[in-house]
N, C-alpha and C. Protein backbone atom coordinates (compact mmCIF):
# COMPACT_ATOMS: atom_id res chain seq x y z
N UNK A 1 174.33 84.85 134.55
CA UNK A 1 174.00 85.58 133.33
C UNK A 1 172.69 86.33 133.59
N UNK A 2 172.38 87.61 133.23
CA UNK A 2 171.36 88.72 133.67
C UNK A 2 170.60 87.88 132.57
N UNK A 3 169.20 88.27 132.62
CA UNK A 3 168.11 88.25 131.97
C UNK A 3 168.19 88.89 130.25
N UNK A 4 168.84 90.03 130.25
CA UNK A 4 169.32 90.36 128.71
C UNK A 4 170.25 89.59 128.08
N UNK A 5 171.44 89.30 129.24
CA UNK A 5 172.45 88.74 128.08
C UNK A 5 171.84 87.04 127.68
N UNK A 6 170.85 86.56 128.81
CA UNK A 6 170.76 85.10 128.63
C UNK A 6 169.36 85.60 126.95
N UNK A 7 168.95 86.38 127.03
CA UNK A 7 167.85 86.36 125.73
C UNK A 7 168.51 87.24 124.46
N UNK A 8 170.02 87.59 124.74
CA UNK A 8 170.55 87.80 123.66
C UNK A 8 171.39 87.16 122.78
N UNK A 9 171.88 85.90 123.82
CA UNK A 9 172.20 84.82 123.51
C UNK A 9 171.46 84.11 122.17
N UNK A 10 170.22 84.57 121.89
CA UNK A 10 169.59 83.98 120.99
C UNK A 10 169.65 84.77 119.75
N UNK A 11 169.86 83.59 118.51
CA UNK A 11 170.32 83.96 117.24
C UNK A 11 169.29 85.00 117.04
N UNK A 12 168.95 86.12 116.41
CA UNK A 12 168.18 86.44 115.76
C UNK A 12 167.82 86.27 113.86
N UNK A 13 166.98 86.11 113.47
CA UNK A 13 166.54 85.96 111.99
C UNK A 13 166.53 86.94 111.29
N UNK A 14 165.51 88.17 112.36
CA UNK A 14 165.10 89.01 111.25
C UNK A 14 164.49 89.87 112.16
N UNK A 15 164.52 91.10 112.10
CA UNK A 15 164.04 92.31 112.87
C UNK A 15 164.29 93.46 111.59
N UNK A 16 163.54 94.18 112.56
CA UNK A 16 163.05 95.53 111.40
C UNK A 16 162.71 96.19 112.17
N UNK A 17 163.34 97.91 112.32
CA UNK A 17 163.18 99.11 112.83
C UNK A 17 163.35 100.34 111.55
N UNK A 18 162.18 100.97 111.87
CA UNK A 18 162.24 102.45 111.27
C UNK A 18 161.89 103.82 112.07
N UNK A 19 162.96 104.62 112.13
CA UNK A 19 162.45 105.80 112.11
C UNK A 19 163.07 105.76 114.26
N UNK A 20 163.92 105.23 114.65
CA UNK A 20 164.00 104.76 116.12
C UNK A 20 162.53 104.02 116.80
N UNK A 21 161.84 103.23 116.03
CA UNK A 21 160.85 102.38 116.65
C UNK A 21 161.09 100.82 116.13
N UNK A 22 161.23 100.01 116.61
CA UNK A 22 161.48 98.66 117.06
C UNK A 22 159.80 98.18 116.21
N UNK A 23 159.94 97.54 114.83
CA UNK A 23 158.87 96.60 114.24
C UNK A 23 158.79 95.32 114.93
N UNK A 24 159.73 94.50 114.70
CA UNK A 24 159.58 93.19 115.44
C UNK A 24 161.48 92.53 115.62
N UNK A 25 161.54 91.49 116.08
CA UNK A 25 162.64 91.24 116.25
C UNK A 25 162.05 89.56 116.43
N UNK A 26 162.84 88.71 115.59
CA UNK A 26 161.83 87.07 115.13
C UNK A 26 163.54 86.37 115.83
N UNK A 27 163.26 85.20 116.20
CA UNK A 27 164.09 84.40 116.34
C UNK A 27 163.45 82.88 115.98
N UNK A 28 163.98 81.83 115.71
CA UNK A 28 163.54 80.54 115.78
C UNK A 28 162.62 80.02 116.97
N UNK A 29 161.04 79.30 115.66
CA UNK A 29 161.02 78.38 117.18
C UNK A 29 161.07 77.69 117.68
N UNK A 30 162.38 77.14 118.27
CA UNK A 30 162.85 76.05 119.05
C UNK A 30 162.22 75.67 120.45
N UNK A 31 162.46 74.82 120.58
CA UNK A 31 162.41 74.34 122.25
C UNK A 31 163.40 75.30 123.37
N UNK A 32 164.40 74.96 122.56
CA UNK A 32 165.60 76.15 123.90
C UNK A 32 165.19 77.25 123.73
N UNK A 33 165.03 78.23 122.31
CA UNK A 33 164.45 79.70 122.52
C UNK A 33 163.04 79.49 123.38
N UNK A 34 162.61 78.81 123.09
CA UNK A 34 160.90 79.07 124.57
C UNK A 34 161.62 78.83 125.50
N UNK A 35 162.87 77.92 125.94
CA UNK A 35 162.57 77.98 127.19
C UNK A 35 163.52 78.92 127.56
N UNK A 36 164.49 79.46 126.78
CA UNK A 36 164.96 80.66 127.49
C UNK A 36 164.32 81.98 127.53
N UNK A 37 163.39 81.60 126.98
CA UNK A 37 161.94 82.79 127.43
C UNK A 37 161.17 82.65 128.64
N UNK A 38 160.87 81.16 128.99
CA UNK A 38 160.48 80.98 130.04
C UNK A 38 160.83 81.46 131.13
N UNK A 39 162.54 80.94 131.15
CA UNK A 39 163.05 81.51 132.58
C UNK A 39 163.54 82.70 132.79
N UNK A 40 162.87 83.74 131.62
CA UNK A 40 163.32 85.36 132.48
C UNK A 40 161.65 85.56 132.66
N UNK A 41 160.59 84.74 132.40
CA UNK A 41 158.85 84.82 133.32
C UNK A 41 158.25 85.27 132.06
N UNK A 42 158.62 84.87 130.74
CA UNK A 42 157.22 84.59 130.13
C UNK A 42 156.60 83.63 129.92
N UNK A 43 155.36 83.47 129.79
CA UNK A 43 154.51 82.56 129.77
C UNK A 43 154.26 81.61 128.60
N UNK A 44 153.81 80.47 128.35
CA UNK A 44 153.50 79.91 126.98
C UNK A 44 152.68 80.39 126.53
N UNK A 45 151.93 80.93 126.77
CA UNK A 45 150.40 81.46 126.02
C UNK A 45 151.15 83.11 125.45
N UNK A 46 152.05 83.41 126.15
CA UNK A 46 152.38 84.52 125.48
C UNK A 46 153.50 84.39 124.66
N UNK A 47 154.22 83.11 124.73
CA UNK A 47 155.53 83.04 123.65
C UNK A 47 154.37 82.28 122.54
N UNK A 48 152.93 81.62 122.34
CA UNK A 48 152.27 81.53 121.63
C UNK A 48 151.93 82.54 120.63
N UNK A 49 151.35 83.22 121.69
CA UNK A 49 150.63 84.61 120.93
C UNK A 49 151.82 85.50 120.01
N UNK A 50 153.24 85.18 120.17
CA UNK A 50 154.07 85.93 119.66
C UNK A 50 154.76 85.21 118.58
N UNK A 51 154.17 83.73 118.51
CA UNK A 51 154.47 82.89 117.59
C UNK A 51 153.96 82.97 115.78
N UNK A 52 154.78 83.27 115.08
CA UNK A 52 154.25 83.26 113.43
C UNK A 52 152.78 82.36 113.35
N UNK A 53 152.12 82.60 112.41
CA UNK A 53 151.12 81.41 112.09
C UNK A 53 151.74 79.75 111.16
N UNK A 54 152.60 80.20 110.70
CA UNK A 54 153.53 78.86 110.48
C UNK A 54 154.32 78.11 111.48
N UNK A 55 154.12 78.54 112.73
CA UNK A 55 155.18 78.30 113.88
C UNK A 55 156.62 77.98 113.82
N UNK A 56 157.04 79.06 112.86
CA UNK A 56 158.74 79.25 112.59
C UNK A 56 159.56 79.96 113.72
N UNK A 57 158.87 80.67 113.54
CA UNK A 57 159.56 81.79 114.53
C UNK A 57 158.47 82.49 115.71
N UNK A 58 159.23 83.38 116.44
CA UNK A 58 158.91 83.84 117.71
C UNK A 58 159.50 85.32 117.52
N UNK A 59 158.32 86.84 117.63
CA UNK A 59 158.56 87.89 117.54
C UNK A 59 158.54 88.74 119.36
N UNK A 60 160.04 88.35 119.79
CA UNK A 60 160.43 88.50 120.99
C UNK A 60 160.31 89.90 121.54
N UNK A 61 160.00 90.39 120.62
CA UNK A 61 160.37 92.73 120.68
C UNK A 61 159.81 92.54 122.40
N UNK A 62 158.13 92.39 122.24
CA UNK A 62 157.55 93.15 123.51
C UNK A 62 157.71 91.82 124.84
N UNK A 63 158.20 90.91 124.58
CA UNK A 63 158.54 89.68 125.37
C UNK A 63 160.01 90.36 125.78
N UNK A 64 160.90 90.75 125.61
CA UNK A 64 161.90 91.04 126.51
C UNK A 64 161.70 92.28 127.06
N UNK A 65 161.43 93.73 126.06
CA UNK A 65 161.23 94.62 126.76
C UNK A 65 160.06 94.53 128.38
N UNK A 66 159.34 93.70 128.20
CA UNK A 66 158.27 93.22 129.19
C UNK A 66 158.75 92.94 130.78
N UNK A 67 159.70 91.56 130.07
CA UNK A 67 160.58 90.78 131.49
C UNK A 67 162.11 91.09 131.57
N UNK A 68 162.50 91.93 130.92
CA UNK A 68 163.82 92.21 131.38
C UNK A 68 163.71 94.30 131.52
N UNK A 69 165.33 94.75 131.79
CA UNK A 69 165.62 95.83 131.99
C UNK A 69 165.41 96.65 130.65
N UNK A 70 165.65 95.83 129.70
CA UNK A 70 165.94 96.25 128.22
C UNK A 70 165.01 97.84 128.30
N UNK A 71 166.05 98.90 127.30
CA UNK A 71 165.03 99.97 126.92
C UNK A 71 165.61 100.09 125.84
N UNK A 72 166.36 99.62 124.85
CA UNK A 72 166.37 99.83 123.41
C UNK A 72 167.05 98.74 122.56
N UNK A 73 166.92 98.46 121.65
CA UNK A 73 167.44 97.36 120.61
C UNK A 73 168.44 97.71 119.17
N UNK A 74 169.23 97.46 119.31
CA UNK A 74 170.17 98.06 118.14
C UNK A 74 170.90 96.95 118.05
N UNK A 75 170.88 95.57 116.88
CA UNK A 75 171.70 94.75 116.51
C UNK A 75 173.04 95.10 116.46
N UNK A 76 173.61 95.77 115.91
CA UNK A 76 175.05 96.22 115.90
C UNK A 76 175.85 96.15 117.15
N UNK A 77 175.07 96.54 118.01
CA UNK A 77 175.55 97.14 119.49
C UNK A 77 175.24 95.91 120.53
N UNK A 78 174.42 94.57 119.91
CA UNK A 78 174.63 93.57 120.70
C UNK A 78 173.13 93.46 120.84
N UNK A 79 172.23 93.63 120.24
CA UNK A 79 170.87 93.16 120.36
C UNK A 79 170.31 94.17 121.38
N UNK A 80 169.46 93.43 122.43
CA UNK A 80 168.48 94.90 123.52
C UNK A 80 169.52 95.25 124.61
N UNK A 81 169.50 96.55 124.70
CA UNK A 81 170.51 97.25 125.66
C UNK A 81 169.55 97.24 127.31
N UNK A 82 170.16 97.62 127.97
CA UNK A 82 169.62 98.16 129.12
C UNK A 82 170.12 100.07 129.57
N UNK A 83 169.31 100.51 127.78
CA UNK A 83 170.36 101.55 127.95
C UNK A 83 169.82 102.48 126.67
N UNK A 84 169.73 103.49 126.39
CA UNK A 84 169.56 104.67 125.45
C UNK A 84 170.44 104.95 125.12
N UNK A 85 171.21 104.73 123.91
CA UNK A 85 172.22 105.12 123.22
C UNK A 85 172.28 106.78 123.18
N UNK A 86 173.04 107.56 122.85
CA UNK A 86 173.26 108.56 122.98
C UNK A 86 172.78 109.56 121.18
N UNK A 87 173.02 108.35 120.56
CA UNK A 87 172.39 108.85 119.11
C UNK A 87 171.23 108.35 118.83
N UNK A 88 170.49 107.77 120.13
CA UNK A 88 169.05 107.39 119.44
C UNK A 88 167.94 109.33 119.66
N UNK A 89 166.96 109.04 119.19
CA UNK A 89 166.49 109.89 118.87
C UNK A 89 165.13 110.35 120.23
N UNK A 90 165.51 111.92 120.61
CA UNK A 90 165.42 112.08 121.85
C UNK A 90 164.19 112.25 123.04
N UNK A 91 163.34 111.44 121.44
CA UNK A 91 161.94 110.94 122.16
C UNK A 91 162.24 109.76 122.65
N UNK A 92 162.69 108.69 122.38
CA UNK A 92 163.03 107.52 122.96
C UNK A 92 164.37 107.85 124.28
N UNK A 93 164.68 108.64 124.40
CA UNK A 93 165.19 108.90 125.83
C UNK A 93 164.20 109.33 126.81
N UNK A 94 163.36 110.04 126.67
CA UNK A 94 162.34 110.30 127.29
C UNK A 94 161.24 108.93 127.38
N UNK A 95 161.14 107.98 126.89
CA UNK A 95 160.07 106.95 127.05
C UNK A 95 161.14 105.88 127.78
N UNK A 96 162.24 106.01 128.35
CA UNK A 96 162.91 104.85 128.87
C UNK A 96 162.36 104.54 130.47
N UNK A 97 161.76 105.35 131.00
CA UNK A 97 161.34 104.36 132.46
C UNK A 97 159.60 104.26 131.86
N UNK A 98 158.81 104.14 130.84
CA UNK A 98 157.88 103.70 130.72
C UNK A 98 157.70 102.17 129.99
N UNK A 99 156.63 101.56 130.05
CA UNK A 99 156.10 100.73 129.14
C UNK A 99 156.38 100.71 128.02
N UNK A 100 156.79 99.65 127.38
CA UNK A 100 156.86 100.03 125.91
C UNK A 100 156.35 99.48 124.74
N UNK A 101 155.50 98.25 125.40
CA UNK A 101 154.60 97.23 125.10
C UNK A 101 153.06 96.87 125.29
């Protein structure tokens, strides 16, 4: 299993995008979601830092785009792509081999 499909595997809660920009994307925080964060190479101090202050959840957005291929996120279409949809908007085709975090 690639690095996207094993962190898409995970339920999501709650994400929020406007305007083709990616707000956050929250999943539970469990033991298995950290550690299937772990093994595509993020760190605890950074699945911390991405942790709610209630320690519910975990806001994964710049944690996958980081350690995996991912260049866009569209729930419908299966969570983070490794891929620019063709109707996203054509500044975000142009930012796909940069940073996005």
């Amino acid at each position: 299993m690639n690095k996207i499909d094993l962190l898409n595997s995970i339920e999501v809660i709650d994400d929020s995008a406007c305007c083709g920009e990616l707000e956050y994307v929250h999943v539970a925080n469990t033991p298995m979601n950290r550690k299937k964060h772990r093994q595509v190479g993020a760190t605890d101090q950074e699945i911390k830092e991405a942790t709610d202050a209630f320690d519910e959840s975990i806001d994964i957005a710049c944690i996958r785009f980081t350690y995996t291929d991912a260049k866009w996120y569209e729930k419908r279409l299966g969570g983070f792509l490794n891929y620019v949809p063709d109707h996203a908007p054509e500044w975000a085709k142009r930012l796909t081999n940069q940073t996005i975090c």
